[in-house]
C-alpha atoms as a PDB file:
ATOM      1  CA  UNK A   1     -20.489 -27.744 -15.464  1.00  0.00           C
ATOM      2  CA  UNK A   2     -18.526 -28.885 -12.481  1.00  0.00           C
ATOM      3  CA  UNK A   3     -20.164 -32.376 -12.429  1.00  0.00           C
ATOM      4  CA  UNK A   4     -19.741 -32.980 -16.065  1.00  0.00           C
ATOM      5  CA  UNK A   5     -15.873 -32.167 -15.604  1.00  0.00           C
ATOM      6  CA  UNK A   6     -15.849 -28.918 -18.093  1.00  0.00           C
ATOM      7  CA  UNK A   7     -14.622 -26.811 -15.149  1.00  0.00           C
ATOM      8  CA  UNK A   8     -12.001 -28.000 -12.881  1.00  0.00           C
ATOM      9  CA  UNK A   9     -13.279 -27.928  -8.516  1.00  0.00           C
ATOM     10  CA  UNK A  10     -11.004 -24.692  -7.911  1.00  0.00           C
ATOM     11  CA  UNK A  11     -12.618 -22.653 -11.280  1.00  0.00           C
ATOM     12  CA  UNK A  12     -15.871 -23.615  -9.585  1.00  0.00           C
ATOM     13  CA  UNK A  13     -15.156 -22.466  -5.967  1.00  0.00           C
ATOM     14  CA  UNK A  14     -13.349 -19.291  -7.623  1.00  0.00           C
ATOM     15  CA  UNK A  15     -16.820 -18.652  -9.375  1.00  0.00           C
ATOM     16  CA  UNK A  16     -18.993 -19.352  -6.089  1.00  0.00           C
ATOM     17  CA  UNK A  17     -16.608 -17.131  -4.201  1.00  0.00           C
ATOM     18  CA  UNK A  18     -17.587 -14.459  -6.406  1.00  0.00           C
ATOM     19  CA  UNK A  19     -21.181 -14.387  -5.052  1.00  0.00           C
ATOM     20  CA  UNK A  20     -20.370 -14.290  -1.605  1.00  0.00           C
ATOM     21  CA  UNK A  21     -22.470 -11.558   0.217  1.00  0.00           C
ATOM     22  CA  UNK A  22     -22.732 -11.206   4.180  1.00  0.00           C
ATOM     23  CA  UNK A  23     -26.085  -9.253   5.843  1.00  0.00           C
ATOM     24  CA  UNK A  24     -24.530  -7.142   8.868  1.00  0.00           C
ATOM     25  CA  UNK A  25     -27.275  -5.435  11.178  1.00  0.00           C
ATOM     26  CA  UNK A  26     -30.061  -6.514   8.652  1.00  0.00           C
ATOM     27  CA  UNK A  27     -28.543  -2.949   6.751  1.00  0.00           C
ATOM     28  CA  UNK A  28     -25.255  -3.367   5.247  1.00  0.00           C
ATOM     29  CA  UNK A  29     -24.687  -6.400   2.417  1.00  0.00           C
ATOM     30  CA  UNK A  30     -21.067  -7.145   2.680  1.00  0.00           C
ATOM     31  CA  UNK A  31     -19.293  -7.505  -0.907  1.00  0.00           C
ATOM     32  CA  UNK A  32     -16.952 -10.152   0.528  1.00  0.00           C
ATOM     33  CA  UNK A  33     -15.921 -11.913  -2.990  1.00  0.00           C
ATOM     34  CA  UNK A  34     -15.638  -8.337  -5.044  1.00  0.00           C
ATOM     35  CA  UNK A  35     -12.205  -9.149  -5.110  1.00  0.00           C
ATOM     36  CA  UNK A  36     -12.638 -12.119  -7.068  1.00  0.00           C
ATOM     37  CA  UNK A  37     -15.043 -11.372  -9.236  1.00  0.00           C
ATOM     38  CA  UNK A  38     -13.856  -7.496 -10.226  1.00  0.00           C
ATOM     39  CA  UNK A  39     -10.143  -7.737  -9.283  1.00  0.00           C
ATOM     40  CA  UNK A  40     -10.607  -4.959  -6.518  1.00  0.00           C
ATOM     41  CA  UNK A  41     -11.505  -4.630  -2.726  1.00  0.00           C
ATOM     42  CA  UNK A  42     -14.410  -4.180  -0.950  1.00  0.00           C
ATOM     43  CA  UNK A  43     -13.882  -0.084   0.251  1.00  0.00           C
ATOM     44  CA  UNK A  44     -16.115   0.896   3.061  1.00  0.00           C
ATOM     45  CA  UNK A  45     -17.361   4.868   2.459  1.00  0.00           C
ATOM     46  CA  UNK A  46     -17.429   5.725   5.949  1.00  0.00           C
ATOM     47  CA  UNK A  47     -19.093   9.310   5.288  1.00  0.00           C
ATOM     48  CA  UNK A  48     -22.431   9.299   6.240  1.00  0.00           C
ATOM     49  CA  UNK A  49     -22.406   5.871   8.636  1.00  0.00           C
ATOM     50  CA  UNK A  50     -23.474   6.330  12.408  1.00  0.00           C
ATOM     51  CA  UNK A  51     -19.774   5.310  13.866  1.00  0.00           C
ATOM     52  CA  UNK A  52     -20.871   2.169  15.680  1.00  0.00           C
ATOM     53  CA  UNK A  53     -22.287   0.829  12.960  1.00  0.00           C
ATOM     54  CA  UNK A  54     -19.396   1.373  10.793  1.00  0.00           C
ATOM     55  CA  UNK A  55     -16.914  -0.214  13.256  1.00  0.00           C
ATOM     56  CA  UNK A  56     -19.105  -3.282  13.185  1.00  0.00           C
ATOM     57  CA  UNK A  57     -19.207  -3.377   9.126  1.00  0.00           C
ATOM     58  CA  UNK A  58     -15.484  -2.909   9.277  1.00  0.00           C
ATOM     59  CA  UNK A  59     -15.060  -5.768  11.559  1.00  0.00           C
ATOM     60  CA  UNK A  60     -17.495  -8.045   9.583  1.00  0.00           C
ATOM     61  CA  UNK A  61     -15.012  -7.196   6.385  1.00  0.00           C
ATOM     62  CA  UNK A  62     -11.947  -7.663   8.148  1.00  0.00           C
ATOM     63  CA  UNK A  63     -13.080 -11.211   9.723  1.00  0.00           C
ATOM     64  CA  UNK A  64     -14.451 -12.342   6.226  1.00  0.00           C
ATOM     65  CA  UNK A  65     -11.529 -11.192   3.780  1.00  0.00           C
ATOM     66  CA  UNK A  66      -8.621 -10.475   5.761  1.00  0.00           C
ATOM     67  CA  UNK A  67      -7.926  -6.912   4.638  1.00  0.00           C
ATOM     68  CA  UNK A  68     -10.633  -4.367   4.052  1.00  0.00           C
ATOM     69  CA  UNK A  69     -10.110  -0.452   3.269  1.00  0.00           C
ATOM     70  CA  UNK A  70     -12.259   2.580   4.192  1.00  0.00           C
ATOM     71  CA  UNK A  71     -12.694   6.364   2.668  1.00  0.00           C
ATOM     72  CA  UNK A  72     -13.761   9.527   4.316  1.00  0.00           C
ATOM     73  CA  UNK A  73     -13.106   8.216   7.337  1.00  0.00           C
ATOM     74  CA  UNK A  74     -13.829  10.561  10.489  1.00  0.00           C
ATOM     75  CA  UNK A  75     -12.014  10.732  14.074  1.00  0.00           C
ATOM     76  CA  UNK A  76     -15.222   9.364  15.399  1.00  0.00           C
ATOM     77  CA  UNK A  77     -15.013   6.565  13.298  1.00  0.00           C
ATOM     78  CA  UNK A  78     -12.141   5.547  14.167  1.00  0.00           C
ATOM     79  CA  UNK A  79     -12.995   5.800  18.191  1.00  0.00           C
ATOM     80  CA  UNK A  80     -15.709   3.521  17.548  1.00  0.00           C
ATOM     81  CA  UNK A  81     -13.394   0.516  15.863  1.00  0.00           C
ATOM     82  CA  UNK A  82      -9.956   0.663  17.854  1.00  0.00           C
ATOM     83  CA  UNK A  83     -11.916  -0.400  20.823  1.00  0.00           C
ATOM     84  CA  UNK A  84     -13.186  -3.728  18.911  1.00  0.00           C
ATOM     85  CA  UNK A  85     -10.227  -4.494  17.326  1.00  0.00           C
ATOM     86  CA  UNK A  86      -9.098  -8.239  18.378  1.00  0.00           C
ATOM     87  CA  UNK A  87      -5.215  -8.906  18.552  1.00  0.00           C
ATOM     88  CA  UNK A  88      -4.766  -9.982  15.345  1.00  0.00           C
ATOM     89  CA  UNK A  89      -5.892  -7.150  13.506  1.00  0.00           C
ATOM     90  CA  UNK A  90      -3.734  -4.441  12.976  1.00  0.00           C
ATOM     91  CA  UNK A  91      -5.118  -0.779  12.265  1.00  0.00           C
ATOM     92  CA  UNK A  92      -3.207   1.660   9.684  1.00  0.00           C
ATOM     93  CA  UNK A  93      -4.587   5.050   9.358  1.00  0.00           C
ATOM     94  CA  UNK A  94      -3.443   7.009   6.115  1.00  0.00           C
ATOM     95  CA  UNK A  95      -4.371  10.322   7.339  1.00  0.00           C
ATOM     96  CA  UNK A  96      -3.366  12.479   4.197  1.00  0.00           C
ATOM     97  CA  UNK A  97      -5.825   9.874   2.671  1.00  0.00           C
ATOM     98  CA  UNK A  98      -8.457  10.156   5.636  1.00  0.00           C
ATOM     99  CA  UNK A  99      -8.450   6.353   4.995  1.00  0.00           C
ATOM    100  CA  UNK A 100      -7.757   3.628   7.174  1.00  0.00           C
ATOM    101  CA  UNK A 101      -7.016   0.005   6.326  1.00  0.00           C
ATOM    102  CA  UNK A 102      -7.809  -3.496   8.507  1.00  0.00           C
ATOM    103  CA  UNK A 103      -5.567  -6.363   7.857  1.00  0.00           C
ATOM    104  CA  UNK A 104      -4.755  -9.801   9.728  1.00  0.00           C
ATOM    105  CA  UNK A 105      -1.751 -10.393   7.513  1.00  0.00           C
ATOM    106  CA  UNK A 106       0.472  -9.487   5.019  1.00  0.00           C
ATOM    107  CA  UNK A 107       0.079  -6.427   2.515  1.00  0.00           C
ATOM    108  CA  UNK A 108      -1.570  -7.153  -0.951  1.00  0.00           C
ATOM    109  CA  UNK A 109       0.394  -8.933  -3.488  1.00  0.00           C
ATOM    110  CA  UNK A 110       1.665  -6.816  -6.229  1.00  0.00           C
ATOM    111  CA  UNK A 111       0.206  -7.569  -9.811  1.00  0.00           C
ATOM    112  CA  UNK A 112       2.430  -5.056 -11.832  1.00  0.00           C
ATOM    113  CA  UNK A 113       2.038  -2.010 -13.486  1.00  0.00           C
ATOM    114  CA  UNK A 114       2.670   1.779 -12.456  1.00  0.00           C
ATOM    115  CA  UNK A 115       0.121   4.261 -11.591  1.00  0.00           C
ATOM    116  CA  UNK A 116       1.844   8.099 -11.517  1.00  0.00           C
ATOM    117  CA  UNK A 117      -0.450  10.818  -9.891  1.00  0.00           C
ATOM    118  CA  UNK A 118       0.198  14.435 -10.558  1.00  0.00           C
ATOM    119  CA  UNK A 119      -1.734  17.239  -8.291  1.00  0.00           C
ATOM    120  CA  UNK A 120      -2.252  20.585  -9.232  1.00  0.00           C
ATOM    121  CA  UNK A 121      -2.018  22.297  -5.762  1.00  0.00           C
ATOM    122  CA  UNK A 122      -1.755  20.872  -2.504  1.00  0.00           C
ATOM    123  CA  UNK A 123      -5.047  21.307  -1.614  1.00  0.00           C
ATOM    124  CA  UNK A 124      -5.811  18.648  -4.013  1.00  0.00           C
ATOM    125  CA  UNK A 125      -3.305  15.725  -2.222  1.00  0.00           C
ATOM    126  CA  UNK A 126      -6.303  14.426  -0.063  1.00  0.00           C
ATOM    127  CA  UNK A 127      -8.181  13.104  -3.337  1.00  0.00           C
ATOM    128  CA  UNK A 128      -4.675  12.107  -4.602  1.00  0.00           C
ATOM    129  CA  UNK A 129      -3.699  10.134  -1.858  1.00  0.00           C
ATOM    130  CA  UNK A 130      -7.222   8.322  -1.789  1.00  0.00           C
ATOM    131  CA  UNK A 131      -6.231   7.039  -5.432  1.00  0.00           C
ATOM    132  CA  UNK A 132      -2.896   6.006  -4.291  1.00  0.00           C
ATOM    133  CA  UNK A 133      -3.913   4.364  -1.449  1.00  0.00           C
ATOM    134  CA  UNK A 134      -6.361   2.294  -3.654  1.00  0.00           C
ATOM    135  CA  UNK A 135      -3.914   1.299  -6.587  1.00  0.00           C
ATOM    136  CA  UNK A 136      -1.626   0.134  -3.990  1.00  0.00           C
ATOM    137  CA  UNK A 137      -4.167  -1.681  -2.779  1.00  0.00           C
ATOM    138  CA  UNK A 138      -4.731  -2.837  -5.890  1.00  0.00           C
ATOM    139  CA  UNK A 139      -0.920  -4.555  -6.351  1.00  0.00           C
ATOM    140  CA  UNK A 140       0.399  -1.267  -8.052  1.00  0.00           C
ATOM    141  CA  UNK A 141       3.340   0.501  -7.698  1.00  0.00           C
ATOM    142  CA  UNK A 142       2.582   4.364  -7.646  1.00  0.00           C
ATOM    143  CA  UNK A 143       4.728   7.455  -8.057  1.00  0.00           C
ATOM    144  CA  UNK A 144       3.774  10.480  -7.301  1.00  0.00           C
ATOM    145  CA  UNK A 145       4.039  14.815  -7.926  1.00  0.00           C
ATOM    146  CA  UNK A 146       2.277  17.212  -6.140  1.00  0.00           C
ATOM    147  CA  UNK A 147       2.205  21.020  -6.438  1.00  0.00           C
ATOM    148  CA  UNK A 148       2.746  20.874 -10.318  1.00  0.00           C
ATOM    149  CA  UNK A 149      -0.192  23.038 -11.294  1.00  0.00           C
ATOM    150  CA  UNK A 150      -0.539  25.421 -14.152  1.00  0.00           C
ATOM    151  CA  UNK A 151       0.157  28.906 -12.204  1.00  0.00           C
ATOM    152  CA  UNK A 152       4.184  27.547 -12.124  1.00  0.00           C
ATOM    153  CA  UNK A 153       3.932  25.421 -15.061  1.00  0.00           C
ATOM    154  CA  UNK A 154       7.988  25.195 -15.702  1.00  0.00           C
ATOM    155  CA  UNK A 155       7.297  22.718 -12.133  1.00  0.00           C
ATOM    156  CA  UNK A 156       5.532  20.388 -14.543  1.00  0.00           C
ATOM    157  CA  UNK A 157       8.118  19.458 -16.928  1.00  0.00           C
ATOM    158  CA  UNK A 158      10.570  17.997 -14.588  1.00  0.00           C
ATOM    159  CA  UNK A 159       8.254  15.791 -12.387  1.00  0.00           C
ATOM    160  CA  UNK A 160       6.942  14.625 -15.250  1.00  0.00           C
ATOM    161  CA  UNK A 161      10.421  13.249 -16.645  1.00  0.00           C
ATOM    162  CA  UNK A 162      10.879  11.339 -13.044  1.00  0.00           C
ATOM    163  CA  UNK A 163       7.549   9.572 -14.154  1.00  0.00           C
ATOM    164  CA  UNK A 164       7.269   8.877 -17.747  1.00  0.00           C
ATOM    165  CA  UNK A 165       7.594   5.478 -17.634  1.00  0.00           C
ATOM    166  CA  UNK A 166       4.077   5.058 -15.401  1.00  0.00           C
ATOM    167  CA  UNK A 167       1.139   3.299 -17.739  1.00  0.00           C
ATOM    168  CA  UNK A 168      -1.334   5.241 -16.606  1.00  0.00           C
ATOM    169  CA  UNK A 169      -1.651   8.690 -14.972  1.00  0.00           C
ATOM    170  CA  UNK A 170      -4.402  10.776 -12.716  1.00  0.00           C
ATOM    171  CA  UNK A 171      -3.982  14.096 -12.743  1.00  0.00           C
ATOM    172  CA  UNK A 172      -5.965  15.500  -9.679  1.00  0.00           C
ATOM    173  CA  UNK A 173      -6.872  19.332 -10.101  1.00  0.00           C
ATOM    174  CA  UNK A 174      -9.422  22.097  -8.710  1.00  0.00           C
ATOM    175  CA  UNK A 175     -10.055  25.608  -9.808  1.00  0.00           C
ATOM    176  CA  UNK A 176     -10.321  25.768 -13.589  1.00  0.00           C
ATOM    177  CA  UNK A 177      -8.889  21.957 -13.744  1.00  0.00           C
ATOM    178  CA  UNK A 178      -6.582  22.673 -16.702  1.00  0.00           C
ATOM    179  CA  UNK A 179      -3.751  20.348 -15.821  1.00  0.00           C
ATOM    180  CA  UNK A 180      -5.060  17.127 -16.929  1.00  0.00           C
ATOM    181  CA  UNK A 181      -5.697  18.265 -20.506  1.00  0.00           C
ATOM    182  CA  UNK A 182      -2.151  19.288 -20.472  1.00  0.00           C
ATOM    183  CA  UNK A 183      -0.543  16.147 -19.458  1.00  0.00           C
ATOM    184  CA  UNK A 184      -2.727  14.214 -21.931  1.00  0.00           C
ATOM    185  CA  UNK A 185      -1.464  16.175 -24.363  1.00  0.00           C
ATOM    186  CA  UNK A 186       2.602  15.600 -23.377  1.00  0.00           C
ATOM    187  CA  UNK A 187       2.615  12.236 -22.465  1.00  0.00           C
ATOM    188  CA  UNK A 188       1.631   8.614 -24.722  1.00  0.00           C
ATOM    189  CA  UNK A 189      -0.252   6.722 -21.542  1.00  0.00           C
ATOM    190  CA  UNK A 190      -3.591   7.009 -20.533  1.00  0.00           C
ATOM    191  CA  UNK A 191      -4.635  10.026 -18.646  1.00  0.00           C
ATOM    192  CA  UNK A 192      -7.712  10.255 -16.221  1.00  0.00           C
ATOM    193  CA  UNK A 193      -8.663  13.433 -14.922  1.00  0.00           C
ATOM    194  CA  UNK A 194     -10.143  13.582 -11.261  1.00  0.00           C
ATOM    195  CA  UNK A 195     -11.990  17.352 -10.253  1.00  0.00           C
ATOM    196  CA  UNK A 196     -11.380  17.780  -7.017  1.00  0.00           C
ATOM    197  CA  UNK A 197     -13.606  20.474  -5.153  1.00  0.00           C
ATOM    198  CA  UNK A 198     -11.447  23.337  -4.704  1.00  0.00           C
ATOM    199  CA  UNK A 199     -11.868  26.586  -5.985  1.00  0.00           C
ATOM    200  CA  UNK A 200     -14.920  29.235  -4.898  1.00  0.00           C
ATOM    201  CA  UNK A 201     -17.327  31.554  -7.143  1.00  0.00           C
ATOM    202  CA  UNK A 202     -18.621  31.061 -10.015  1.00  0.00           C
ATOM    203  CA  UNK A 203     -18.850  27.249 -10.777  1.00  0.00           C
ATOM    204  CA  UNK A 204     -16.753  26.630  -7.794  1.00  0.00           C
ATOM    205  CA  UNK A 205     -16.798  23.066  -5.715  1.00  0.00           C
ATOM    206  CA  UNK A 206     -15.110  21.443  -8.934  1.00  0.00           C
ATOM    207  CA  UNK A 207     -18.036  22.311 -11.242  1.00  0.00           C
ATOM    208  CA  UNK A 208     -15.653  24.626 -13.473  1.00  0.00           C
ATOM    209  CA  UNK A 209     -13.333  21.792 -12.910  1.00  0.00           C
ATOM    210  CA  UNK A 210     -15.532  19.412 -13.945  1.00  0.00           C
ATOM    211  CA  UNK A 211     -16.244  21.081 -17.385  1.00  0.00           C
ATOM    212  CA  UNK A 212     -13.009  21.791 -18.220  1.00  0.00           C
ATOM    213  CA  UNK A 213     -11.944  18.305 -18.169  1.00  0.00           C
ATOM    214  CA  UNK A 214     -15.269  17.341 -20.018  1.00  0.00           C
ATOM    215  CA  UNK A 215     -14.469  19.638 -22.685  1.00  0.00           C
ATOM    216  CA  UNK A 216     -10.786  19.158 -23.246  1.00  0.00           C
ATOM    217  CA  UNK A 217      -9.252  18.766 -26.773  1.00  0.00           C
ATOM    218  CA  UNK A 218      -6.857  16.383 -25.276  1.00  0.00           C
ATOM    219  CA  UNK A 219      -7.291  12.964 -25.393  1.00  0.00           C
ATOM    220  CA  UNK A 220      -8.646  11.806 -21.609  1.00  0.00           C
ATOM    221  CA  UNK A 221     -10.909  10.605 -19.147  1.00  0.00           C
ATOM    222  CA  UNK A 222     -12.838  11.852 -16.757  1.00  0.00           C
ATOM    223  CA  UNK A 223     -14.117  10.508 -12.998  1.00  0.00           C
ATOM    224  CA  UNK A 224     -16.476  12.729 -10.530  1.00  0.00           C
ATOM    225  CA  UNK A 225     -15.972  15.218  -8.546  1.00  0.00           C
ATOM    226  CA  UNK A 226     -13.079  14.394  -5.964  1.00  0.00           C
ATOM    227  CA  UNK A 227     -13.589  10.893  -6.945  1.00  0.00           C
ATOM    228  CA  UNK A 228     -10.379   9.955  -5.602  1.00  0.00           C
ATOM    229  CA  UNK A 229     -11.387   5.884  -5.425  1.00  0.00           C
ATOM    230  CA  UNK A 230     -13.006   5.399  -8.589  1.00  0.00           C
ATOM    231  CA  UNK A 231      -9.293   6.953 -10.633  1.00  0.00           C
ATOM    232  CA  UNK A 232      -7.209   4.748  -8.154  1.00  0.00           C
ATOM    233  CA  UNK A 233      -9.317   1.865  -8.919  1.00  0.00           C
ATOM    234  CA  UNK A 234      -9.653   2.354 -12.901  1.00  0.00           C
ATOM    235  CA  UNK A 235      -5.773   3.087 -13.491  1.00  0.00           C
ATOM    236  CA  UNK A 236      -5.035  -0.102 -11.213  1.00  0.00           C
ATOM    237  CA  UNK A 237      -6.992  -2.225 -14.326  1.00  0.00           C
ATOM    238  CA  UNK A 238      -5.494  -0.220 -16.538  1.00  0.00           C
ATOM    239  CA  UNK A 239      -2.037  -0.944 -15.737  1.00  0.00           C
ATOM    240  CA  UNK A 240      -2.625  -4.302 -14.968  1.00  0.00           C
ATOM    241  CA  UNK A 241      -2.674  -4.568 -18.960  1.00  0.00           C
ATOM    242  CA  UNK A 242      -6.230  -6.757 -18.542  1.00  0.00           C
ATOM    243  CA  UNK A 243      -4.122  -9.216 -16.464  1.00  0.00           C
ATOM    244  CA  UNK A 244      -6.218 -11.629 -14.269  1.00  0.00           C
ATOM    245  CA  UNK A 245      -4.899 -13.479 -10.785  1.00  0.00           C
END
């Protein structure tokens, strides 16, 4: 298409940037153009990875975008990858996150649109802040109110008034996971509903959580359990308004 001149030479290197992938270790496949062919990062789940070989997929991200994230991220990890850190690259840990983030320049360039995120207790701020983290990351600007859960409910009504002008909102929540249904139902934005893993007995670890969001009469939607990344990510394209840089 190039050759024939439909496409100009930068829609054609856009497209082939798209495709990029980098083989660290002969284990990890490096997403390096996910950003610009989904409109979101490359994030690094560092749960589960032997710290050594994290620190070098980290680096390997870093080197080939500029700016790379990572969830669930351990103090071991982060022993592992301060050591290997050149100069240039500068280390911020978002601990209420347990996230860090790699860059070699400048933050990420906003794209517009607010993301609001609403907690039920604070045990669930640790799934909360990994959404926030992301939507920022994603050019957002976020607002957020913890601590507004159903067993005070008259703490609802005023955080919500300092956000009402969001375009989307997550509503994190554990135990019986009522408040998302509830905000859905008071506000005229889309709501997404993260279960977060609180809560013990019967259908505890965000199972109850889970169900309750499932089966709400309110208008919502729903991510996994303490899927903090995947609501960040989704209300970021969401209040981007279908906007493409």
């Amino acid at each position: 298409m190039y050759c024939s001149g439909e496409i100009s030479e930068d829609e054609a290197m856009a497209a082939i940037e798209g495709l990029r992938i980098e083989m660290i270790d002969g284990m990890a496949r490096i997403d390096t153009g996910r950003s610009v062919r989904c409109g979101m990062p490359e994030v690094v789940l560092a749960e589960g990875k032997e710290p050594g070989a994290f620190a070098r997929i980290m680096l390997a991200q870093v080197k080939a975008s500029g700016r790379c994230i990572a969830t669930r991220v351990s103090p071991e990890h982060i022993e592992a990858l301060q050591p290997l850190l050149p100069p240039e690259v500068r280390l911020e840990h978002r601990e209420a996150a347990r996230a860090i983030v790699l860059s070699t320049g400048e933050g990420p360039d906003p794209r517009g649109g607010t993301v609001a995120i609403l907690t039920a207790g604070t045990s669930d701020i640790p799934v909360a802040e990994e959404a926030k983290l992301i939507a920022e990351e994603m050019g957002c600007e976020v607002r957020t109110a913890y601590d507004v859960g159903v067993a005070g409910i008259h703490r609802l009504f005023s955080a919500l008034r300092d956000l009402i002008p969001a375009d989307v909102f997550i509503v994190a929540a554990g135990r019986e996971g009522t408040l998302p249904a509830i905000v859905a139902g008071l506000v005229d934005r889309p709501v997404i509903g993260v279960p977060v893993s609180t809560g013990y007995g019967y259908m505890g670890a965000g199972e109850a959580a889970l169900a309750s969001m499932l089966q709400a009469c309110s208008v919502l939607a729903v991510v996994n359990i303490d899927a903090g990344f995947t609501a960040g990510a989704f209300a970021a394209q969401i209040a981007h308004g279908g906007r493409r840089v």
